[in-house]
C-alpha atoms as a PDB file:
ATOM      1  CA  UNK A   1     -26.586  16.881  13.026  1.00  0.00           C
ATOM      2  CA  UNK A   2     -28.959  16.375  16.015  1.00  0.00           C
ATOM      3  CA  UNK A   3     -27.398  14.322  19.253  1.00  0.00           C
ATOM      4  CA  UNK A   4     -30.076  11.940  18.549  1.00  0.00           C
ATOM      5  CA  UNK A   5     -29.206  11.193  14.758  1.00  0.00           C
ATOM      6  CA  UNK A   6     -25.457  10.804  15.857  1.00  0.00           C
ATOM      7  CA  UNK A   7     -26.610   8.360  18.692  1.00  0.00           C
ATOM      8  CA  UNK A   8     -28.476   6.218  16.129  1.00  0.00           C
ATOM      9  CA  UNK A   9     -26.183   6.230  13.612  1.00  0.00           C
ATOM     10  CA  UNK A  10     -23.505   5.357  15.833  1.00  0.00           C
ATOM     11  CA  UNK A  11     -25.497   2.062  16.726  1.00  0.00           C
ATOM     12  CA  UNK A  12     -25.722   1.096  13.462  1.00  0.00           C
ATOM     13  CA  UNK A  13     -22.196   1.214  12.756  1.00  0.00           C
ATOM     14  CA  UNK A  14     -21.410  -0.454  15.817  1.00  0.00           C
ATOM     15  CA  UNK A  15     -23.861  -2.962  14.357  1.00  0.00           C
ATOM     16  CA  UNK A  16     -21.908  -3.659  11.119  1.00  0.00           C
ATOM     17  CA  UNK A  17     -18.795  -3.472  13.323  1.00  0.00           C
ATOM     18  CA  UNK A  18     -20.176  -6.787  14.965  1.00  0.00           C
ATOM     19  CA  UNK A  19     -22.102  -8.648  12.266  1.00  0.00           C
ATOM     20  CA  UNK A  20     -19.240 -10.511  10.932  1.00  0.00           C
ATOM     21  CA  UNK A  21     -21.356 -13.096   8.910  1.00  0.00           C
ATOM     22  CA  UNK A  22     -22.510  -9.991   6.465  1.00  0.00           C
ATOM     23  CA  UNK A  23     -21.519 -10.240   3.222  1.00  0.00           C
ATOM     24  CA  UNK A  24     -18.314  -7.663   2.330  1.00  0.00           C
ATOM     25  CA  UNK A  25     -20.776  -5.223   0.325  1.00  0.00           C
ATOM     26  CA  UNK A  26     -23.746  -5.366   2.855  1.00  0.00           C
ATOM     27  CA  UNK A  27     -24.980  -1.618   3.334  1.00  0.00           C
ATOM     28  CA  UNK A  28     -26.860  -0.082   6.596  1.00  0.00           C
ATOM     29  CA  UNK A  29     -29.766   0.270   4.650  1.00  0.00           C
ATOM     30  CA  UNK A  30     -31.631  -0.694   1.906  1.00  0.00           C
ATOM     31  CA  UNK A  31     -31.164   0.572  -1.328  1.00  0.00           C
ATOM     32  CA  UNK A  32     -34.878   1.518  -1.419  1.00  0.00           C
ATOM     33  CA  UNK A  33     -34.095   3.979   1.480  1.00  0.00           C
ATOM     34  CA  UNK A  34     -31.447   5.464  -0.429  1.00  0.00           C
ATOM     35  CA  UNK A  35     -33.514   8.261  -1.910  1.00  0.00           C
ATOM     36  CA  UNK A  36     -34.880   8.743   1.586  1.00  0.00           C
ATOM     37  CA  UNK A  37     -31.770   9.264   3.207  1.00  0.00           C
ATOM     38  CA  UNK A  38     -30.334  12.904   5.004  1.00  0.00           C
ATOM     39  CA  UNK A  39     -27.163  14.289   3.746  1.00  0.00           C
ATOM     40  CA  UNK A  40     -25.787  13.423   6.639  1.00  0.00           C
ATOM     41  CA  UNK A  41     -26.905   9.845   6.924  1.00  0.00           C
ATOM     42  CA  UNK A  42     -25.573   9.220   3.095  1.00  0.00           C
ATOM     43  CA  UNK A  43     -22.555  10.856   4.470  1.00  0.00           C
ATOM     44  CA  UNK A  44     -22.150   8.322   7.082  1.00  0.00           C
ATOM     45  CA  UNK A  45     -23.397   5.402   5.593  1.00  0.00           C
ATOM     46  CA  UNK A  46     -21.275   2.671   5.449  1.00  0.00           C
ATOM     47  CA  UNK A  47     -18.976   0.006   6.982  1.00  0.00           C
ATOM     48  CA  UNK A  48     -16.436  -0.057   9.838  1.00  0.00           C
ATOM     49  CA  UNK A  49     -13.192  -0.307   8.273  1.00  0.00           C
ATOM     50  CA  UNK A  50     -10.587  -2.052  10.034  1.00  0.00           C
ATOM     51  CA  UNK A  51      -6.678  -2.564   9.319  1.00  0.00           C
ATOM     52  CA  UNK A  52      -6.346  -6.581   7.931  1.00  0.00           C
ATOM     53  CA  UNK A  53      -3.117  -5.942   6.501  1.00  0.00           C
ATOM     54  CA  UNK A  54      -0.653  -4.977   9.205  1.00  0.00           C
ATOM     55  CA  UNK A  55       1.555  -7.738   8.724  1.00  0.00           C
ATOM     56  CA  UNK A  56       1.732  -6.813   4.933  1.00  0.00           C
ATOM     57  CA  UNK A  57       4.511  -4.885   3.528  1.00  0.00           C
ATOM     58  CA  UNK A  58       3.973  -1.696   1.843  1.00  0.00           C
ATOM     59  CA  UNK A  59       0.124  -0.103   2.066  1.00  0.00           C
ATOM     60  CA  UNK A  60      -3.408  -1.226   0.448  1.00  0.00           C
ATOM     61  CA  UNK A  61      -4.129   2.974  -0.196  1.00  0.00           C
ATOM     62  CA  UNK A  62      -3.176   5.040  -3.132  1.00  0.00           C
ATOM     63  CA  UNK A  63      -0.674   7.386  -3.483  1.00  0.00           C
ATOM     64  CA  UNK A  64       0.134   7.523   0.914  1.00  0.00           C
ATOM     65  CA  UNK A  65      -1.433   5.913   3.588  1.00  0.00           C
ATOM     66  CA  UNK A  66      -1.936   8.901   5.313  1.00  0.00           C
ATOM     67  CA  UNK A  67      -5.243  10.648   4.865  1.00  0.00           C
ATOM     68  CA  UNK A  68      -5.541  13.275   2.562  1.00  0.00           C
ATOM     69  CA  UNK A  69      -8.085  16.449   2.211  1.00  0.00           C
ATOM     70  CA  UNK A  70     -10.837  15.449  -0.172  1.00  0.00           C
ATOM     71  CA  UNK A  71     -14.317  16.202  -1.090  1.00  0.00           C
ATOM     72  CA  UNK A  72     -17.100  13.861  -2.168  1.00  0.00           C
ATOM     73  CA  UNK A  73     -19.831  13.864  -4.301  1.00  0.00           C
ATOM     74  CA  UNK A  74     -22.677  12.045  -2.520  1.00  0.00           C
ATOM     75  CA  UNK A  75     -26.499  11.905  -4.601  1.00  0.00           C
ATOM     76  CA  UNK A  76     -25.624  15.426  -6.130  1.00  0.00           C
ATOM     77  CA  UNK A  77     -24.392  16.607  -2.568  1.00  0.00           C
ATOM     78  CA  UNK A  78     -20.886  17.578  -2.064  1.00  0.00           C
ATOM     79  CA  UNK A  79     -18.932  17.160   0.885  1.00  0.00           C
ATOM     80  CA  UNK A  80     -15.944  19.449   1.434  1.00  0.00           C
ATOM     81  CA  UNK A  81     -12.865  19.404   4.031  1.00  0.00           C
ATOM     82  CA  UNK A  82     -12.991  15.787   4.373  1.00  0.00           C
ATOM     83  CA  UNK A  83     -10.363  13.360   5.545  1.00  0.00           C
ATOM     84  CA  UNK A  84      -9.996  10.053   2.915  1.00  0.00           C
ATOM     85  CA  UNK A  85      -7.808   7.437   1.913  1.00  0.00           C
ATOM     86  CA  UNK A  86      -8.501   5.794  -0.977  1.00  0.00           C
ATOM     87  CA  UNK A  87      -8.082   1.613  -0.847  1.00  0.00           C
ATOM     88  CA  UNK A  88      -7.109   0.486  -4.171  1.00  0.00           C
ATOM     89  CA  UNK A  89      -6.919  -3.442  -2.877  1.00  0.00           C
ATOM     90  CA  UNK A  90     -10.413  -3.371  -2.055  1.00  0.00           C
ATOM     91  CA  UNK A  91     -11.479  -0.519  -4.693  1.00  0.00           C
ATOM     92  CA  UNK A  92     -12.859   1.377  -1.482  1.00  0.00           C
ATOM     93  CA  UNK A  93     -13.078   4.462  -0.063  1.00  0.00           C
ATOM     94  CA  UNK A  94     -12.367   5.425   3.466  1.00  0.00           C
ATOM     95  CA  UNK A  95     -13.635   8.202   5.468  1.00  0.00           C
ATOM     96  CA  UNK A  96     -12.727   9.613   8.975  1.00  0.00           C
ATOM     97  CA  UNK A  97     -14.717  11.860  10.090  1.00  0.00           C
ATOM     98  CA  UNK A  98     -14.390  13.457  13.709  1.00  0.00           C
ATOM     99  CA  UNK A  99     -15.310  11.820  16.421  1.00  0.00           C
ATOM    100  CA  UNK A 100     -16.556   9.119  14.297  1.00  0.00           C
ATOM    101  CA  UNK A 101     -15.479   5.418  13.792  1.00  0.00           C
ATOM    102  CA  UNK A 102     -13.149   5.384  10.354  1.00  0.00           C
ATOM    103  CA  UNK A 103     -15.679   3.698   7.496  1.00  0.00           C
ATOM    104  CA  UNK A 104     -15.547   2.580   4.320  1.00  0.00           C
ATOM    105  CA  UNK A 105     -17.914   5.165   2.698  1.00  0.00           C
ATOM    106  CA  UNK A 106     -21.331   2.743   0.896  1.00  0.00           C
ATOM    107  CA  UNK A 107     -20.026   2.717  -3.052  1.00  0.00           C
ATOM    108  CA  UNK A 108     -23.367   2.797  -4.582  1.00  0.00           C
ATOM    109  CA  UNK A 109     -23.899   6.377  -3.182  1.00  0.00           C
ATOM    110  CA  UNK A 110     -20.746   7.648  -4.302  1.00  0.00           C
ATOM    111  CA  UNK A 111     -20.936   9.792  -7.590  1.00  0.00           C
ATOM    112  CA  UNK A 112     -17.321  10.621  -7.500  1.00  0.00           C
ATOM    113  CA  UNK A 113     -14.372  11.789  -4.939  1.00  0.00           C
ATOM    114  CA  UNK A 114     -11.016  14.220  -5.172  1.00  0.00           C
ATOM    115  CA  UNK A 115      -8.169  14.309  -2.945  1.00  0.00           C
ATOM    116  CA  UNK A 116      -5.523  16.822  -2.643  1.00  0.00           C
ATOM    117  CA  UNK A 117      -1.381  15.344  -2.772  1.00  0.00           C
ATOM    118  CA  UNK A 118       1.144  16.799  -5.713  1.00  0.00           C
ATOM    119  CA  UNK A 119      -2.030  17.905  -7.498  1.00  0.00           C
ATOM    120  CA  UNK A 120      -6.143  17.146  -7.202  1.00  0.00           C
ATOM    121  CA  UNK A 121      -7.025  13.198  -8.379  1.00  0.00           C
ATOM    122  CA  UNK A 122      -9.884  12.938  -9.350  1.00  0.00           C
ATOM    123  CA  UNK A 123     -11.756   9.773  -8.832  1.00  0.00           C
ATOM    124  CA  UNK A 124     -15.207   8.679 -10.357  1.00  0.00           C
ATOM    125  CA  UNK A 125     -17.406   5.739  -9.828  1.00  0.00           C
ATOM    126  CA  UNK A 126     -18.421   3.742 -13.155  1.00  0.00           C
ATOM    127  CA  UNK A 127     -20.899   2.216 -11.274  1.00  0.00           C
ATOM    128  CA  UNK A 128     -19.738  -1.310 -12.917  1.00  0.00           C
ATOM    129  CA  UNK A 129     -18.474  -4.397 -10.836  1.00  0.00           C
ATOM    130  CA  UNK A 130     -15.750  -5.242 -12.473  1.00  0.00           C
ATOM    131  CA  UNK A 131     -12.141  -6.084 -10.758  1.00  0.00           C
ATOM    132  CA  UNK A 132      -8.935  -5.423 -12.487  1.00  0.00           C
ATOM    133  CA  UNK A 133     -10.271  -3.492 -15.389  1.00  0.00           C
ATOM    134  CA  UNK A 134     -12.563  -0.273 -16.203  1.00  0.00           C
ATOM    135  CA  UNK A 135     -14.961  -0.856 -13.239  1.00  0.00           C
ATOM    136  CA  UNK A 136     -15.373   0.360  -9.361  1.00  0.00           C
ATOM    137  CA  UNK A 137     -13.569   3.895  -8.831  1.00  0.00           C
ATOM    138  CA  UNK A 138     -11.237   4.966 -11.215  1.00  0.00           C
ATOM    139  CA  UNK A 139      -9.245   8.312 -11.781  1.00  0.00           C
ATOM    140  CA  UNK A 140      -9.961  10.200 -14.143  1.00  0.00           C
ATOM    141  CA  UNK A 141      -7.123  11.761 -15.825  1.00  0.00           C
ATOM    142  CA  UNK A 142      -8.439  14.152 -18.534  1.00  0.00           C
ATOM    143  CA  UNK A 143     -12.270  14.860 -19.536  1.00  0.00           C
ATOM    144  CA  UNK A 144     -12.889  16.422 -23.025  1.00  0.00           C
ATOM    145  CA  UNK A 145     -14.096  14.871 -26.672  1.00  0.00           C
ATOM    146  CA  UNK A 146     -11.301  12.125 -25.563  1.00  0.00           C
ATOM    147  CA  UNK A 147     -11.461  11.222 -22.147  1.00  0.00           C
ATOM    148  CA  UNK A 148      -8.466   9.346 -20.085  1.00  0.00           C
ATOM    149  CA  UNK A 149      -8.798   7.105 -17.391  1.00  0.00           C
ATOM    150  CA  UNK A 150      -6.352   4.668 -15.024  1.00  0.00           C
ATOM    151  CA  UNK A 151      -7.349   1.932 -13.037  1.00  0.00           C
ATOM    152  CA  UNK A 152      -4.952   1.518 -10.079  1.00  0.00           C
ATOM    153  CA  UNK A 153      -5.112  -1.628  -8.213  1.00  0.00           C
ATOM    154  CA  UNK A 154      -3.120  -3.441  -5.706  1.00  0.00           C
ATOM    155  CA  UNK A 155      -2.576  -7.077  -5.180  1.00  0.00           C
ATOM    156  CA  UNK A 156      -0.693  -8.652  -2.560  1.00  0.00           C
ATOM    157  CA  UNK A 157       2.169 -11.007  -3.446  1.00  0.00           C
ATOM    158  CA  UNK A 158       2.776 -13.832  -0.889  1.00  0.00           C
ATOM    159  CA  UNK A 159       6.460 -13.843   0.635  1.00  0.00           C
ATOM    160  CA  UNK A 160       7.235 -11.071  -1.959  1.00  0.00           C
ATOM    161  CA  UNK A 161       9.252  -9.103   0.428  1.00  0.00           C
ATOM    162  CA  UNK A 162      12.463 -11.097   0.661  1.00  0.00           C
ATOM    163  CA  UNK A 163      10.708 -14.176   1.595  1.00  0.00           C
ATOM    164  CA  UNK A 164       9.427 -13.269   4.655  1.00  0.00           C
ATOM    165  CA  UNK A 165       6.641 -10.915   4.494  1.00  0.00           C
ATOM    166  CA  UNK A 166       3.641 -10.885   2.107  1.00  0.00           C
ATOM    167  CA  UNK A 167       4.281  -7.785  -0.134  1.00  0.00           C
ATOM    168  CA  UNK A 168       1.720  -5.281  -1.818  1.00  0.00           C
ATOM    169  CA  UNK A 169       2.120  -4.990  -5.121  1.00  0.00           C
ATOM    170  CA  UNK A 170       0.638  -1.580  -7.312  1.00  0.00           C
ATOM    171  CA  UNK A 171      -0.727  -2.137 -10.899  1.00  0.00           C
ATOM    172  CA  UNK A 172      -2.739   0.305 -13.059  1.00  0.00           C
ATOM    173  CA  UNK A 173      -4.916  -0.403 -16.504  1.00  0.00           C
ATOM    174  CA  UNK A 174      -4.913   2.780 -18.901  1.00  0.00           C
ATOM    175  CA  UNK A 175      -8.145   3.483 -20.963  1.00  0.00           C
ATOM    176  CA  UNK A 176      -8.834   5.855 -23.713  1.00  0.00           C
ATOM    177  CA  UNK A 177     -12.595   7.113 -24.726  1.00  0.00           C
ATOM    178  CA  UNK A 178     -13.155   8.010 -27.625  1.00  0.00           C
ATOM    179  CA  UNK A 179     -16.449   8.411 -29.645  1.00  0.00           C
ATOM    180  CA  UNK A 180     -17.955   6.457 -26.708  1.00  0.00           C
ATOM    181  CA  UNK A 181     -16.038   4.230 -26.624  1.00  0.00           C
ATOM    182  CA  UNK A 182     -14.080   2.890 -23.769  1.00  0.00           C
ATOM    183  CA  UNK A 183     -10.926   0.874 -25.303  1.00  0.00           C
ATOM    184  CA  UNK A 184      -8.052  -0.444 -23.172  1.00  0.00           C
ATOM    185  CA  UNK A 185      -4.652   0.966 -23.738  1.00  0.00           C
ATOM    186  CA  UNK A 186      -1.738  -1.764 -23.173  1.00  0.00           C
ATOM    187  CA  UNK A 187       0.934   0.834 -24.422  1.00  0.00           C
ATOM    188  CA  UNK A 188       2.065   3.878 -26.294  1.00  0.00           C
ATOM    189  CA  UNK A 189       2.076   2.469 -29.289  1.00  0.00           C
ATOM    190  CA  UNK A 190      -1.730   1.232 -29.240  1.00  0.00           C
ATOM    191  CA  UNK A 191      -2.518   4.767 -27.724  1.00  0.00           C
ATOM    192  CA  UNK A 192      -1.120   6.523 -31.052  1.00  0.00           C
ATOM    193  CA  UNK A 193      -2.792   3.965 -33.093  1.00  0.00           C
ATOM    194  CA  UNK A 194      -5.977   4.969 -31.755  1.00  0.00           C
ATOM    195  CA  UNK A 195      -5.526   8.507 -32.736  1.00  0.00           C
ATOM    196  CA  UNK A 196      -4.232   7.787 -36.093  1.00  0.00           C
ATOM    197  CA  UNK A 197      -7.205  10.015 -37.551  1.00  0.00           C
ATOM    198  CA  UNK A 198      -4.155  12.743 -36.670  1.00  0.00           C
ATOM    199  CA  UNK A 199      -1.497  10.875 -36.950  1.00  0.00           C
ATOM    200  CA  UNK A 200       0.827  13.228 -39.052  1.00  0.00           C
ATOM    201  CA  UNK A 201      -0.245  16.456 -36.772  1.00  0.00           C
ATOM    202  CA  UNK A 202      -0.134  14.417 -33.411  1.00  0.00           C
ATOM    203  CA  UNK A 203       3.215  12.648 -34.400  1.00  0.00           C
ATOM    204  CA  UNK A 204       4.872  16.174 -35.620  1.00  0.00           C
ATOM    205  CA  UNK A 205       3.209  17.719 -31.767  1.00  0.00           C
ATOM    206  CA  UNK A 206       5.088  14.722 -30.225  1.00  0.00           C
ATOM    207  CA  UNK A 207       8.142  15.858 -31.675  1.00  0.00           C
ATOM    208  CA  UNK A 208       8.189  19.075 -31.981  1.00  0.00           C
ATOM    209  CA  UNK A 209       7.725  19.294 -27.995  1.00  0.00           C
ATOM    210  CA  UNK A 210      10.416  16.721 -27.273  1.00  0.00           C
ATOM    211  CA  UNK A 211       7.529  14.584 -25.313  1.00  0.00           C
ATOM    212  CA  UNK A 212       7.983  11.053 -24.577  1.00  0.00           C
ATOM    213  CA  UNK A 213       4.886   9.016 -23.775  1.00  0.00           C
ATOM    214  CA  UNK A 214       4.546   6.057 -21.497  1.00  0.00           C
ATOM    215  CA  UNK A 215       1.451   3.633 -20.792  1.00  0.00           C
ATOM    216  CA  UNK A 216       3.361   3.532 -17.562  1.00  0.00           C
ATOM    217  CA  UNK A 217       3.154   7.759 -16.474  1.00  0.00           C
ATOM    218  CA  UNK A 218       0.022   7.745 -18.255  1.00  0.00           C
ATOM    219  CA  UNK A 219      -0.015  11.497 -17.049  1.00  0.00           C
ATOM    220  CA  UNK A 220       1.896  11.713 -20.365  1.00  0.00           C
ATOM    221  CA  UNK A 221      -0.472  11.147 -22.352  1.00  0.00           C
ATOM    222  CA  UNK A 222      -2.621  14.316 -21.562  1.00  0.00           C
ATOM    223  CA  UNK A 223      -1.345  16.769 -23.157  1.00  0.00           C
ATOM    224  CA  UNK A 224      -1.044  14.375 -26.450  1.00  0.00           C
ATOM    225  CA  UNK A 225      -5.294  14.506 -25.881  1.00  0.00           C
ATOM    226  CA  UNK A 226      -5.477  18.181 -25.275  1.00  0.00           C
ATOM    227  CA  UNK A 227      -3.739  18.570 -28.766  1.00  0.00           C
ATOM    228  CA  UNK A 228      -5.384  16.352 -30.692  1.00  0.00           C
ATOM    229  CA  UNK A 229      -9.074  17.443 -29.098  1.00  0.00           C
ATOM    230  CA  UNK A 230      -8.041  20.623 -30.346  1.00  0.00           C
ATOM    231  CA  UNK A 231      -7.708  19.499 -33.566  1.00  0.00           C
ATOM    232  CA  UNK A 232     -11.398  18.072 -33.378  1.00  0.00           C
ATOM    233  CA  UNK A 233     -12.843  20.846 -32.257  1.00  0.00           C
END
């Protein structure tokens, strides 16, 4: 990147930084400049983030608040080696990048991001505006005919730390696709229903492996999919 791009985007984001009347979603530019935009601009693009919850127990990120190594998929152009934190109270991403001012990254250029902790998440955008259920960024789990996906949010809970702090509280929504459709999962028992097709080979898989499934590690549920894809194939 020339010194001259970096100057000018650097005044832009200072910009943002200062324009406190704009809207929360306001971008840097408009969304017919998208197309137009460098890699490095799309990169780059976005708003200042700054910390509003430091009186708030617990963290708004998911997984650590600590950035983790990540790459992002910008317009077809990936982005490797990059440091991210994930905001799952605001369903945004946040990027720090060098020298740069930390941003959160402009959500309607996002394809999809990864980031490296006990294993790679993967994270894609649905590109719907939705709050609380399938909508905004959201992880998926396991891609094949069937297709897994959690929602992770956090809310904050007023005086829920003992009474005297506000507390932040982690939630998650599980959803199954299947034959394209996208249907909510409340619990095990609706995600067996929903694969009742196989119910006698998934139920005697279940068993047979000693596996317990839980809408709450809905990592449990994979390997249920990957069996009864098989089955499909």
């Amino acid at each position: 990147m020339s010194r001259q791009t970096a100057y000018r985007l650097r005044i832009i984001l200072l910009f943002l930084a200062s324009a406190e009347v704009l809207p929360c979603y306001t971008q840097s530019f408009r969304l017919s400049d998208i197309t137009t935009l460098s890699p490095d601009k799309m990169l780059l693009n976005g708003r200042i983030w700054m910390n509003q919850y430091s009186k708030v127990t617990g963290t708004q990120f998911y997984l650590t608040d600590k950035y983790l190594k990540g790459s992002v998929y910008i317009k077809g152009h990936k982005y490797d080696d990059l440091d991210l934190r994930y905001d799952i109270c605001n369903d945004e991403l946040v990027l720090k990048y060098e020298t740069w001012p930390v941003i959160y990254m402009n959500k309607e250029l996002v394809d999809s991001f990864s980031v490296s902790f006990d294993r790679t998440h993967k994270i894609i955008n649905t590109g719907i505006n939705r709050s609380g259920m399938f909508g905004g960024y959201v992880n998926l789990l396991y891609s094949g005919p069937t297709s897994l996906y959690v929602k992770y949010t956090k809310k904050i809970y007023p005086l829920g730390d003992n009474g005297l702090k506000d507390l932040f509280v982690e939630k998650h929504y599980v959803f199954l696709k299947k034959n394209d459709k996208i249907v909510p999962v409340s619990n095990s028992k609706k995600f067996l229903k929903l694969l009742n097709d196989k119910k006698k080979e998934v139920r005697h898989f279940i068993k047979s492996k000693g596996y317990r499934v839980s809408s709450g590690k809905p990592e449990t549920f994979v390997p249920i999919l990957e069996f009864y894809d098989s089955l499909t194939n």
